[in-house]
Every structure is written in structure tokens, then in C-alpha cells.
C-alpha atoms as a PDB file:
ATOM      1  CA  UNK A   1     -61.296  -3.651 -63.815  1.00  0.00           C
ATOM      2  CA  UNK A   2     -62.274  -6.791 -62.526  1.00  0.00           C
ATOM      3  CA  UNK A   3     -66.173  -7.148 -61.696  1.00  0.00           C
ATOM      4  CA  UNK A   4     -67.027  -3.181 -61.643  1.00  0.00           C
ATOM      5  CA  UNK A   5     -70.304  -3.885 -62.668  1.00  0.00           C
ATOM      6  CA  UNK A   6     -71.124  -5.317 -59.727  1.00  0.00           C
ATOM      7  CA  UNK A   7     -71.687  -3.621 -55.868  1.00  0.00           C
ATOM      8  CA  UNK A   8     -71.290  -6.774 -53.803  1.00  0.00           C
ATOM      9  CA  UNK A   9     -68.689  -7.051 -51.089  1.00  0.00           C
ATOM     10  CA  UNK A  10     -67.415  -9.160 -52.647  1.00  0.00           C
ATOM     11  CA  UNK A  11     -66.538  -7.818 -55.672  1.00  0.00           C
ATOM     12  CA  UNK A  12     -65.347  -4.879 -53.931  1.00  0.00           C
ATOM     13  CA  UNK A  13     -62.386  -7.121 -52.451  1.00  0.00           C
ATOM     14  CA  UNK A  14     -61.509  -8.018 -55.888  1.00  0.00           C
ATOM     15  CA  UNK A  15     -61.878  -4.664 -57.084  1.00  0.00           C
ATOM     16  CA  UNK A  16     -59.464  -3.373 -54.467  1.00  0.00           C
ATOM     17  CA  UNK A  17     -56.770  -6.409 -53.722  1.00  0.00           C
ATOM     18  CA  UNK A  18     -56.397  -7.251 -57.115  1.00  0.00           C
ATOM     19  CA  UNK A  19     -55.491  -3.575 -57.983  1.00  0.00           C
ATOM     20  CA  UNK A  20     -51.852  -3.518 -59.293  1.00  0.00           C
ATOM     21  CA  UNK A  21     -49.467  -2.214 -56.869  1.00  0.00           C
ATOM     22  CA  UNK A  22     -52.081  -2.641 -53.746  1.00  0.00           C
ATOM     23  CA  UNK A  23     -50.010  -5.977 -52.533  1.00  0.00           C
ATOM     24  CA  UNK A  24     -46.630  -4.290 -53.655  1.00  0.00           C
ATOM     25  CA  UNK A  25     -47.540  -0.818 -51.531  1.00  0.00           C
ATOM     26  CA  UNK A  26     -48.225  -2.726 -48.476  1.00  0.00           C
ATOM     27  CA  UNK A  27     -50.346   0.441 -46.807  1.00  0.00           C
ATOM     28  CA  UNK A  28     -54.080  -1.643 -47.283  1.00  0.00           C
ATOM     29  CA  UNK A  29     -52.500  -4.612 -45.948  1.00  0.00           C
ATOM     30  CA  UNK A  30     -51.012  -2.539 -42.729  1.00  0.00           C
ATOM     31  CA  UNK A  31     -54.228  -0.954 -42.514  1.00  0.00           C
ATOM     32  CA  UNK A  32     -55.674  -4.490 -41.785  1.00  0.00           C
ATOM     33  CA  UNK A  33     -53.215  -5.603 -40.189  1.00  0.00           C
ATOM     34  CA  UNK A  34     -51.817  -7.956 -42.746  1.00  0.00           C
ATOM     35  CA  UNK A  35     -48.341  -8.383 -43.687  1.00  0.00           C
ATOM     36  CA  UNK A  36     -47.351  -6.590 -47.760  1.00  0.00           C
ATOM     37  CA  UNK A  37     -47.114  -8.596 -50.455  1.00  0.00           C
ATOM     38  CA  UNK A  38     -49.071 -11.226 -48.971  1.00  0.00           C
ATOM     39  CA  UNK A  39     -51.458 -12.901 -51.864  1.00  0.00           C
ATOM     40  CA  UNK A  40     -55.309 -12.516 -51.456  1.00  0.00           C
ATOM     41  CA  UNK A  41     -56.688 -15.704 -51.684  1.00  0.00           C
ATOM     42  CA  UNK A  42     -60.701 -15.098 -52.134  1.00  0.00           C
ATOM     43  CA  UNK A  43     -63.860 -17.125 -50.841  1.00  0.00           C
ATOM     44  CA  UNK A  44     -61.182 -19.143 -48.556  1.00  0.00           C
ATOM     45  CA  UNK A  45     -62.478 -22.210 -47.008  1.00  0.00           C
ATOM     46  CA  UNK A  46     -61.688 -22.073 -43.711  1.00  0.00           C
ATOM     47  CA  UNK A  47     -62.823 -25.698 -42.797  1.00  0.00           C
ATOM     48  CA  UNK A  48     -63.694 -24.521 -39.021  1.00  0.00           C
ATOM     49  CA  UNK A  49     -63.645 -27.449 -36.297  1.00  0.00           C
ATOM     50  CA  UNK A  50     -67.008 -29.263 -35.250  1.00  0.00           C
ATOM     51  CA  UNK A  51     -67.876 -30.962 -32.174  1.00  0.00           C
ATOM     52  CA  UNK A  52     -68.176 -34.061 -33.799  1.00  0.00           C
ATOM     53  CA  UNK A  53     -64.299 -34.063 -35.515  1.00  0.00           C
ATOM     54  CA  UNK A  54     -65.931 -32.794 -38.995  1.00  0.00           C
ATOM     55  CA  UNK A  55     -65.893 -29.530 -40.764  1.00  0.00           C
ATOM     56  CA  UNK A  56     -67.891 -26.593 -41.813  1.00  0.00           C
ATOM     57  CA  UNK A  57     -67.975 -26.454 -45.405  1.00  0.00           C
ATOM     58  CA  UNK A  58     -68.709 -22.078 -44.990  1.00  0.00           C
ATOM     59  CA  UNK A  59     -66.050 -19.665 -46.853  1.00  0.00           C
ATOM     60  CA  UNK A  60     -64.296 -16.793 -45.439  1.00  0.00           C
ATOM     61  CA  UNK A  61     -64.236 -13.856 -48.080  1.00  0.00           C
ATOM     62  CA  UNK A  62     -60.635 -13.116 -47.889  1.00  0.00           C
ATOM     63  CA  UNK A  63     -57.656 -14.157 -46.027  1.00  0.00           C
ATOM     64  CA  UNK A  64     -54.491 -12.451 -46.445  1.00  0.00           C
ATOM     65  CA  UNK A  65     -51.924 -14.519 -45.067  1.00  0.00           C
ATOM     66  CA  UNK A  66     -52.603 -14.756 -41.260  1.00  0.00           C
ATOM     67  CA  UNK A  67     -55.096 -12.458 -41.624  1.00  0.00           C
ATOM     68  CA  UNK A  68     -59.211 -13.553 -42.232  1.00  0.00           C
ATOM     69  CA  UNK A  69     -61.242 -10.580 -43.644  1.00  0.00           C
ATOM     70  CA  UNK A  70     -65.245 -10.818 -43.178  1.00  0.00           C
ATOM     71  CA  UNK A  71     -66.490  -7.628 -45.589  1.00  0.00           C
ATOM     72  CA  UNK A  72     -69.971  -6.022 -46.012  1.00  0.00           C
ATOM     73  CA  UNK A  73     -71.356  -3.548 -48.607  1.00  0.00           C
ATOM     74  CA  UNK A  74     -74.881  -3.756 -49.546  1.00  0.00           C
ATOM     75  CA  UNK A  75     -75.516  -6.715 -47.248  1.00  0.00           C
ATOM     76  CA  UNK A  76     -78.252  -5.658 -44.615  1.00  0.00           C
ATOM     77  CA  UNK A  77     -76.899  -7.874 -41.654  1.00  0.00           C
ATOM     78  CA  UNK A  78     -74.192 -10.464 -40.625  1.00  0.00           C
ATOM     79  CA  UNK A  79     -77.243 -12.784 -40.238  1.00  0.00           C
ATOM     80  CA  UNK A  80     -78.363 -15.033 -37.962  1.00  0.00           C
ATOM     81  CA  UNK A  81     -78.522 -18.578 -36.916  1.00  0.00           C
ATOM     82  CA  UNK A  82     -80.029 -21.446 -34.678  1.00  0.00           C
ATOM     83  CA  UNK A  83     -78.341 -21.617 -31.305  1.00  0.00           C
ATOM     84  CA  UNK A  84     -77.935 -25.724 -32.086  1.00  0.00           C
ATOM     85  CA  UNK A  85     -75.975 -24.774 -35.141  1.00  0.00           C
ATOM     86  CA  UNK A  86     -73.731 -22.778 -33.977  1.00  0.00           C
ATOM     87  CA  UNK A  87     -73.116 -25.014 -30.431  1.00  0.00           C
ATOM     88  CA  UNK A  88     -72.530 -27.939 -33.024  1.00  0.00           C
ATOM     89  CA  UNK A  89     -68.988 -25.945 -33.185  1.00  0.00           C
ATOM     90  CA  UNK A  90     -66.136 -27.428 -31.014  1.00  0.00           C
ATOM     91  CA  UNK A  91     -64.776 -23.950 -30.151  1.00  0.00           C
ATOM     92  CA  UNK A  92     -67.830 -22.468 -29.663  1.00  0.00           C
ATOM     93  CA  UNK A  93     -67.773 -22.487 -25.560  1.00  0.00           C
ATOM     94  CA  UNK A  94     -64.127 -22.010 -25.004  1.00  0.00           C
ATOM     95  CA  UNK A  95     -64.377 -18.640 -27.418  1.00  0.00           C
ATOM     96  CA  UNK A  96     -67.420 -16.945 -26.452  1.00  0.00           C
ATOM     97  CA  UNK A  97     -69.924 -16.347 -23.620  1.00  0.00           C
ATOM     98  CA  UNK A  98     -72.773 -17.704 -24.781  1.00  0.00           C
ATOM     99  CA  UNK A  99     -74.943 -15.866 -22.310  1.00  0.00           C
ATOM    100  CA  UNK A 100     -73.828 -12.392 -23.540  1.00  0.00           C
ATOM    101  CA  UNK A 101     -73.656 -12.838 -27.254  1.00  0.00           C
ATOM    102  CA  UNK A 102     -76.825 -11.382 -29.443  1.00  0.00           C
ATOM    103  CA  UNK A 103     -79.738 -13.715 -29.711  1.00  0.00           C
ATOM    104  CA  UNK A 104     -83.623 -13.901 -30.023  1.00  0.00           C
ATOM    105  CA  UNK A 105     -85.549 -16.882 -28.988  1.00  0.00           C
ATOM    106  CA  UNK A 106     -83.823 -19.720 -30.652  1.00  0.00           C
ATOM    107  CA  UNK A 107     -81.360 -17.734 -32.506  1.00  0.00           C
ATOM    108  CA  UNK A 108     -77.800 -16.453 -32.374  1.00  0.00           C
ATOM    109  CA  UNK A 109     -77.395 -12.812 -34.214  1.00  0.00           C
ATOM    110  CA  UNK A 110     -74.278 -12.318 -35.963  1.00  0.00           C
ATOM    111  CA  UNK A 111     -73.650 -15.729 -37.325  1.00  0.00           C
ATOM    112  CA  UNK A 112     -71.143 -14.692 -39.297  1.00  0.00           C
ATOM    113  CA  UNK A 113     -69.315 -12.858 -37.361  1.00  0.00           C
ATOM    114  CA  UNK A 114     -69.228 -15.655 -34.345  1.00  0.00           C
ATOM    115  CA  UNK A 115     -68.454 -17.929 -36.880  1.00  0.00           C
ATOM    116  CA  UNK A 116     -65.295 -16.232 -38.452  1.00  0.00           C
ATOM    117  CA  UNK A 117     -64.526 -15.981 -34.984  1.00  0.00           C
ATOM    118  CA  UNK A 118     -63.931 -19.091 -34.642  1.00  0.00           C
ATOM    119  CA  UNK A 119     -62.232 -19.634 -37.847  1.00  0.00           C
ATOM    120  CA  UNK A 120     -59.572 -17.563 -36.574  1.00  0.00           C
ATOM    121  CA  UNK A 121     -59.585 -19.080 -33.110  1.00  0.00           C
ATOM    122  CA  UNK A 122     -58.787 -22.768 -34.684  1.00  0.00           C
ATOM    123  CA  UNK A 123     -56.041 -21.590 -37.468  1.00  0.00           C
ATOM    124  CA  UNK A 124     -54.467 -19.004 -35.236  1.00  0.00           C
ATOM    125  CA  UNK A 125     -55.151 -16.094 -37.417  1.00  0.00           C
ATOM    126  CA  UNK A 126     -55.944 -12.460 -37.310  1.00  0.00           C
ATOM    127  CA  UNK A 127     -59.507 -11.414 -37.759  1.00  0.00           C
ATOM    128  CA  UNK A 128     -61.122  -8.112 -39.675  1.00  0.00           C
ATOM    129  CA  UNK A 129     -64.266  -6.959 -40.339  1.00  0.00           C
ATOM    130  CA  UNK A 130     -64.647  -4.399 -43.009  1.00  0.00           C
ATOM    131  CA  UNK A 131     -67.718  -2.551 -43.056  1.00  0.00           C
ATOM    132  CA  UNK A 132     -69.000   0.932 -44.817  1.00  0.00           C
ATOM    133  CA  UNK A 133     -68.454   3.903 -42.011  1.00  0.00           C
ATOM    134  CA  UNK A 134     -72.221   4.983 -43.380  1.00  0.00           C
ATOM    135  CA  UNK A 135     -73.465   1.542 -41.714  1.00  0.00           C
ATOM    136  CA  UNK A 136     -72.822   2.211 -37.893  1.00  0.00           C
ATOM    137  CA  UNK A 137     -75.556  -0.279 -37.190  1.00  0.00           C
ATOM    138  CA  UNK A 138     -72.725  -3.032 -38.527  1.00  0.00           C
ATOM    139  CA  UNK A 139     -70.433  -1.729 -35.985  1.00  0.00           C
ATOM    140  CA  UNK A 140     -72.704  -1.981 -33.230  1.00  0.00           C
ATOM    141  CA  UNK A 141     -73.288  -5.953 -34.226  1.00  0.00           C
ATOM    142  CA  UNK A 142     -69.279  -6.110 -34.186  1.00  0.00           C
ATOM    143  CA  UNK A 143     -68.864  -4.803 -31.260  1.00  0.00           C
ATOM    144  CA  UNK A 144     -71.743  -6.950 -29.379  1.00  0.00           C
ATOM    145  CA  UNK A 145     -70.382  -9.893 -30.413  1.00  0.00           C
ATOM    146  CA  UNK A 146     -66.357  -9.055 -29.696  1.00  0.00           C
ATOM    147  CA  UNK A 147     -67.284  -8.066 -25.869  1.00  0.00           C
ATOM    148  CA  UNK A 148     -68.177 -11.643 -25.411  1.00  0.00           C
ATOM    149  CA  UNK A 149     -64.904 -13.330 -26.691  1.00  0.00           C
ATOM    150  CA  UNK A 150     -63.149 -15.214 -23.772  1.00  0.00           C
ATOM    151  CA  UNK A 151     -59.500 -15.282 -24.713  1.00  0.00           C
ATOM    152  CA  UNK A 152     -57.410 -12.409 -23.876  1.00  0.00           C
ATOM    153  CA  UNK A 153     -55.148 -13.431 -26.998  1.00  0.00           C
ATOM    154  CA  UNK A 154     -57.760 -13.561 -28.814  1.00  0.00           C
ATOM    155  CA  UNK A 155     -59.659 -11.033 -28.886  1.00  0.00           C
ATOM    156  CA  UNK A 156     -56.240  -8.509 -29.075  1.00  0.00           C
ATOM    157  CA  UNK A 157     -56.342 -10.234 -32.937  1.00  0.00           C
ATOM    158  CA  UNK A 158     -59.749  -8.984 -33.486  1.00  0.00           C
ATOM    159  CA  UNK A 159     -60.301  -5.417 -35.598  1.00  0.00           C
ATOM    160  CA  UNK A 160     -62.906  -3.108 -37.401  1.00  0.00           C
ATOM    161  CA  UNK A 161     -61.724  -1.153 -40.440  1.00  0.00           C
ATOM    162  CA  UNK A 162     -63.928   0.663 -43.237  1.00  0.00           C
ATOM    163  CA  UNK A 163     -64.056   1.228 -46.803  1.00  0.00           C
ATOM    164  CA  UNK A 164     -63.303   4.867 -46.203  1.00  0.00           C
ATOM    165  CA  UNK A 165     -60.045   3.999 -44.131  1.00  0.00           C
ATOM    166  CA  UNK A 166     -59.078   1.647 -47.257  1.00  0.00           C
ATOM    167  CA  UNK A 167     -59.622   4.378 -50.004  1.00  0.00           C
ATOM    168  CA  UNK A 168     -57.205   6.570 -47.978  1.00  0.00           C
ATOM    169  CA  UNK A 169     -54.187   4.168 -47.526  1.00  0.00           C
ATOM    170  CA  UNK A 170     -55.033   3.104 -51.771  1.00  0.00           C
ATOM    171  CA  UNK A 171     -53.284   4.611 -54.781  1.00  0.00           C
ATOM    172  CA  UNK A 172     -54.907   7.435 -56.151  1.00  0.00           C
ATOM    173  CA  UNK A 173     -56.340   6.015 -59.421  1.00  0.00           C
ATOM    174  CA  UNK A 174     -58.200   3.070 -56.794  1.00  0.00           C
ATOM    175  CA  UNK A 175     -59.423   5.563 -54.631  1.00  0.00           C
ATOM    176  CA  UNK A 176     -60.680   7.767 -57.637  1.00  0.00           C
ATOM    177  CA  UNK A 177     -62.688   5.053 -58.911  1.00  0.00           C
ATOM    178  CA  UNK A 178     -63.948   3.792 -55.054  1.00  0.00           C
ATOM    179  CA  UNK A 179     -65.437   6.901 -54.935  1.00  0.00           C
ATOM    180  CA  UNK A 180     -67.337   6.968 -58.465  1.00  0.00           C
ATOM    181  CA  UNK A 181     -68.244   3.276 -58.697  1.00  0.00           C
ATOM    182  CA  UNK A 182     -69.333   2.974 -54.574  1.00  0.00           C
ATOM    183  CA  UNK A 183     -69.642   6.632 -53.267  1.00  0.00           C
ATOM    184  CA  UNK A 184     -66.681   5.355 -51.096  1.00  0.00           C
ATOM    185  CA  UNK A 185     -64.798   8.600 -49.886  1.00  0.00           C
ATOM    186  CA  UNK A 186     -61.793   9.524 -47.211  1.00  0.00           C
ATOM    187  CA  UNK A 187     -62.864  10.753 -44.184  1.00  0.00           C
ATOM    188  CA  UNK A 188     -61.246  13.079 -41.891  1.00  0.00           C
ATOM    189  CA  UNK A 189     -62.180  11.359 -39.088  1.00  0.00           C
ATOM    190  CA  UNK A 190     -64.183   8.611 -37.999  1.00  0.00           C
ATOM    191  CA  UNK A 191     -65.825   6.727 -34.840  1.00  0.00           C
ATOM    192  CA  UNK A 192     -63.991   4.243 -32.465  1.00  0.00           C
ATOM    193  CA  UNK A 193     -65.954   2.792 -29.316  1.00  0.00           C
ATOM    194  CA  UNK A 194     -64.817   2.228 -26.254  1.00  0.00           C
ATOM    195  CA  UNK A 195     -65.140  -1.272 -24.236  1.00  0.00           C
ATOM    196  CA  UNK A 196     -67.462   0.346 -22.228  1.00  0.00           C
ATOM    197  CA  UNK A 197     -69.993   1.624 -25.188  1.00  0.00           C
ATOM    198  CA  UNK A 198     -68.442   5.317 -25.265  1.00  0.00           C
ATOM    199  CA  UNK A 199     -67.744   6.550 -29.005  1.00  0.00           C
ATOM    200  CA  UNK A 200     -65.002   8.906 -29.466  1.00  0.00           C
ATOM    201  CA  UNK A 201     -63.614  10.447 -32.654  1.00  0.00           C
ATOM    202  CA  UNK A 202     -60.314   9.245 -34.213  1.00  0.00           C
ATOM    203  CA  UNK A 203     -58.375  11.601 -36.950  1.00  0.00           C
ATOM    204  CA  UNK A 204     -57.052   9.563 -39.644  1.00  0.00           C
ATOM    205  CA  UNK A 205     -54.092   9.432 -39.919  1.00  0.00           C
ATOM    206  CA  UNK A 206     -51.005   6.645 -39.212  1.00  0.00           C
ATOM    207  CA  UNK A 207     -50.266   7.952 -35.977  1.00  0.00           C
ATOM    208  CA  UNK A 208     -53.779   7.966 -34.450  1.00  0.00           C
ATOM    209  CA  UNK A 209     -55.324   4.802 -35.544  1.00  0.00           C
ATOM    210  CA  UNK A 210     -56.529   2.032 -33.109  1.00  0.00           C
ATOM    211  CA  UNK A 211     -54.916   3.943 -30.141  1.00  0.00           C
ATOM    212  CA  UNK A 212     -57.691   2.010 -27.788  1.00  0.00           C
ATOM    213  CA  UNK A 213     -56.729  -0.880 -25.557  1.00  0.00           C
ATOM    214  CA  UNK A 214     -58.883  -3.657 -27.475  1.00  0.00           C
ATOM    215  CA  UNK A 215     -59.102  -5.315 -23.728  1.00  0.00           C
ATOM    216  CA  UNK A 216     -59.756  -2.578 -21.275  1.00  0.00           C
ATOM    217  CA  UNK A 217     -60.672   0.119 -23.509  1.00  0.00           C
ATOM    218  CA  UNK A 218     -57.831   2.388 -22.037  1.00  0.00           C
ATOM    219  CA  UNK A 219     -56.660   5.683 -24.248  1.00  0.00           C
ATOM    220  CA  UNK A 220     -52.993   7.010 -24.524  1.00  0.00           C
ATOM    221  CA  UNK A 221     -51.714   8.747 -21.343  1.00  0.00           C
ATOM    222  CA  UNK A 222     -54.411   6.281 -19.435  1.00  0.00           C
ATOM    223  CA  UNK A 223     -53.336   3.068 -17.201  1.00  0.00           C
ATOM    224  CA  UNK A 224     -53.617   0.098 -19.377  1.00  0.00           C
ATOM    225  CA  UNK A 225     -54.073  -3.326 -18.412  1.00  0.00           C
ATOM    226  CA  UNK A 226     -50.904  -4.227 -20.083  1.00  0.00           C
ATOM    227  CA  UNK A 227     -49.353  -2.727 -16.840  1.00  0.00           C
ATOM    228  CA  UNK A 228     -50.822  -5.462 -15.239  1.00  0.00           C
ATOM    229  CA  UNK A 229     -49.547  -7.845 -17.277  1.00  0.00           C
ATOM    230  CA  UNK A 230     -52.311  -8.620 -19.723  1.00  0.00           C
ATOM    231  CA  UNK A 231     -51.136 -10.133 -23.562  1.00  0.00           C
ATOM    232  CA  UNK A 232     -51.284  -7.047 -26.227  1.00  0.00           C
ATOM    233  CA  UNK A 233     -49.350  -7.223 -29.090  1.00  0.00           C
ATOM    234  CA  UNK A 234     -46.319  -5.076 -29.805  1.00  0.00           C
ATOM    235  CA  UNK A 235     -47.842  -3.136 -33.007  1.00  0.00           C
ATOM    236  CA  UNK A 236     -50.905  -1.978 -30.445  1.00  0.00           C
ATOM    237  CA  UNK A 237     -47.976  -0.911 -27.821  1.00  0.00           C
ATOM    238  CA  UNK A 238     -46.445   0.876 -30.506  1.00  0.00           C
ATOM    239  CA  UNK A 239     -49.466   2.498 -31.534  1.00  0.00           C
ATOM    240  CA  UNK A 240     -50.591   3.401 -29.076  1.00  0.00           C
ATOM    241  CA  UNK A 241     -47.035   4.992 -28.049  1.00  0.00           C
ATOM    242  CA  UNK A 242     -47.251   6.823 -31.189  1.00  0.00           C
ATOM    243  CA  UNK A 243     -50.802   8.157 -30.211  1.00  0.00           C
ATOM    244  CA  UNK A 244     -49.452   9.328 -26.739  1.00  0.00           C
ATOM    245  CA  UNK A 245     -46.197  11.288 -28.428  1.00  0.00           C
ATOM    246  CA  UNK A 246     -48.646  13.008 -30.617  1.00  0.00           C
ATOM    247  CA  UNK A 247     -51.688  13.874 -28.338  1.00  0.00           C
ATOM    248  CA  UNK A 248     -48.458  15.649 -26.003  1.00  0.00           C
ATOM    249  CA  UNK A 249     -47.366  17.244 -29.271  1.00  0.00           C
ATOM    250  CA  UNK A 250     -50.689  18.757 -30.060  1.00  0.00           C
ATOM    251  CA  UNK A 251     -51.275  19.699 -26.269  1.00  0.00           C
ATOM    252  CA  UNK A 252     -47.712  21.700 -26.200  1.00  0.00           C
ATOM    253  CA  UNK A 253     -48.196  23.262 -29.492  1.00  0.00           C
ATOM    254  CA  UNK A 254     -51.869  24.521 -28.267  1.00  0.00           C
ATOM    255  CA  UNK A 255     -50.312  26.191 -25.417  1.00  0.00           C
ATOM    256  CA  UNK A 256     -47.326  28.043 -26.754  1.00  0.00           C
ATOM    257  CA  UNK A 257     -48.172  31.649 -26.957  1.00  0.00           C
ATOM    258  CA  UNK A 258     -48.103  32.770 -30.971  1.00  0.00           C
ATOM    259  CA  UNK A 259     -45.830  35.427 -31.695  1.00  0.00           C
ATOM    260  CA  UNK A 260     -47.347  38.696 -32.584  1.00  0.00           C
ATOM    261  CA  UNK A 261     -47.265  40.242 -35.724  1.00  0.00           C
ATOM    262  CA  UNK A 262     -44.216  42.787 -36.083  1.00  0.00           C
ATOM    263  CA  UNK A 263     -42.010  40.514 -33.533  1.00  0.00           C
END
């Protein structure tokens, strides 16, 4: 298999969209939100908009049709950046508020996060992170940074998924090796976080994933800001529909009496 020697990210993309069969299955791409049998096109250069009618020269590390795909491993921190580099960026006030996003002194945190950001802000595309569910400190940069987005539209486009979510939707041989090349296992549940900071536990399976409003943080059964006519996209309506009708199931199966034994 492609790069297994390595433990970057990026070879870890390769490893697992270059798998035969992963394209063809279509469950990692729905996972990200990506349509199946859409080609992986690695180290893409986005070319994102500057103030000054030129472009970036920075790479994306996968996009997958409309879909970009920022992905850390090993990597300690989405890094950081001087707050004239990142205001060199055409984008950069209509997408974010600048006063809320991470920074220190002179710096922007994140950088590549607010910059991928953009990237999908100027071609119209989804955005993912993809981060190890042992690293919640990545999460909590994620989230900082997607709490100041501007757009409604936007930010409904935006996502977290982990490694441990993509070894469950993989074919068995890929998530055999995922878990004796990376320690990369499938977990029976795992964290979400609500708009307003509160983390709450997710079982994983198709039915139950990303059942949060991404705008107002609302769960199933909850008043949404889509009833006041806020943008989400059909896939989170149905989702979270699908949530609802199962979170009633569960409720009315807890309260049936159980027959006893000898009836």
C-alpha cells in the first residue's frame, strides 16, 4: 500500500482514498460529505483570492469534488500566522470576524484553518476538517475559528469528522490495517459540541450523525432556526429528521413494559 511507511496526514489520505473500492463504495465520501466516485485529487492548489487581484500559492490536502479536506495526524497545531498576512486576503473581512477569531499579539491562530476557509468561500465548495478523536485540543481550534464565520451559507458547508468515523464507514481490510499501522479504531461513540460550548455524546451510527443545527446549535425535537427561515441544507434537514424518528423510537421502546417470563 501506498506510503505505509510513513504516519503523516498526508499519507494517511493516500493510504485511505486510494484504497480500491473506497471511491466505488461511496460511504467515506458520504461521511464527508462528498459525492461517490468522485476522484481525490491530492495537495490541490486552491489559488485563494488576494486583496491585491493575485493568488496564494498554499495547497489544500485533498479536495474531493466540491468538497476541500484539511487533515491532521501527528501535526501538533493548525499553526499560526501574522494578522497582515492573513488581512492581505480579499475574503478575509466578508468571511470572518476578525475580532473573535484566535490570536496572540500580532498573530492569527489557526492559519490553516482560516485559510481553507476561505478557499472554500471563493470556489464555492464544501469544507472538512479531519482530525484524530484522541486530539480534542484540534477540535477546540475548529470550533473557535467556525463560531466566527459570517455567512449563514457558509458556515452550514463547514464540518468536523475523525479518523475513527472514517475506519467505520471503510472496508474491512482498510480498517484492519488503520488500526495496526495508526492505532486508528471505531468508536462507539464520540463528542459533538454545541454552538454554545456544550459537548454531548453522539452514537455512531448513519442515523445519528451531525444531528446539531451547525447555526443555532439546536438538537432533534428542539426549535431550529430553520423555522425562522435561516439557509440549511436539505441533507442536515434530513438528518436531522432521521435523528428525531430515532431518538422517539428509542424513547417508546424504553417505556413499553417487557413481557414477563411464562407470558
Amino acid at each position: 500500500m501506498e506510503l505505509d511507511s510513513c504516519a503523516s496526514s498526508d499519507a494517511l489520505l493516500m493510504n485511505v482514498f486510494c484504497y480500491p473500492g473506497v471511491s466505488r463504495d461511496g460511504r467515506v465520501s458520504a461521511l464527508l460529505g462528498a459525492e461517490r466516485g468522485e476522484s481525490p485529487c491530492f495537495g490541490y492548489k486552491a489559488r485563494v483570492p488576494l486583496a491585491n487581484g493575485k493568488f496564494d500559492r498554499t495547497e489544500v490536502d485533498l479536495r474531493l469534488g466540491n468538497l476541500l479536506v484539511e487533515a491532521k495526524l501527528t501535526e501538533s497545531n493548525f499553526q499560526s500566522a501574522k494578522k497582515k498576512v492573513l488581512q492581505a486576503y480579499r475574503d478575509f473581512s466578508d468571511v470572518f470576524d476578525r475580532q473573535q477569531l484566535p490570536q496572540a499579539g500580532d498573530h492569527y491562530l489557526s492559519y490553516q484553518l482560516l485559510r481553507n476557509v476561505l478557499a472554500a468561500y471563493a470556489l464555492q465548495c464544501s469544507f472538512c476538517v479531519l482530525i484524530d478523536a484522541r486530539r480534542p485540543d484540534l477540535a477546540d481550534a475548529w470550533y473557535a475559528v467556525m463560531k466566527c464565520v459570517k455567512p449563514i451559507e457558509l458556515r452550514t458547508k463547514l464540518r468536523i469528522s475523525t479518523w475513527q468515523e472514517v475506519a467505520q464507514a471503510a472496508p474491512a481490510r482498510l480498517r484492519a490495517f488503520l488500526a495496526a499501522k495508526y492505532g486508528i479504531k471505531c468508536q462507539t461513540g464520540y463528542d459533538r459540541r454545541l454552538s454554545n460550548g456544550t459537548r454531548y455524546t453522539v452514537a455512531m451510527n448513519d442515523k445519528a450523525q451531525d444531528v446539531e443545527c451547525p447555526t443555532c446549535g439546536a438538537l432533534p425535537g428542539k426549535p431550529c432556526c430553520r423555522e425562522n427561515g435561516n439557509l440549511l441544507s436539505d441533507s442536515h434537514m434530513a438528518r436531522r429528521t432521521l435523528a428525531s424518528a430515532g431518538i422517539a423510537k428509542a424513547k417508546k421502546k424504553a417505556t413499553q413494559p417487557k413481557p414477563l417470563h411464562g407470558d
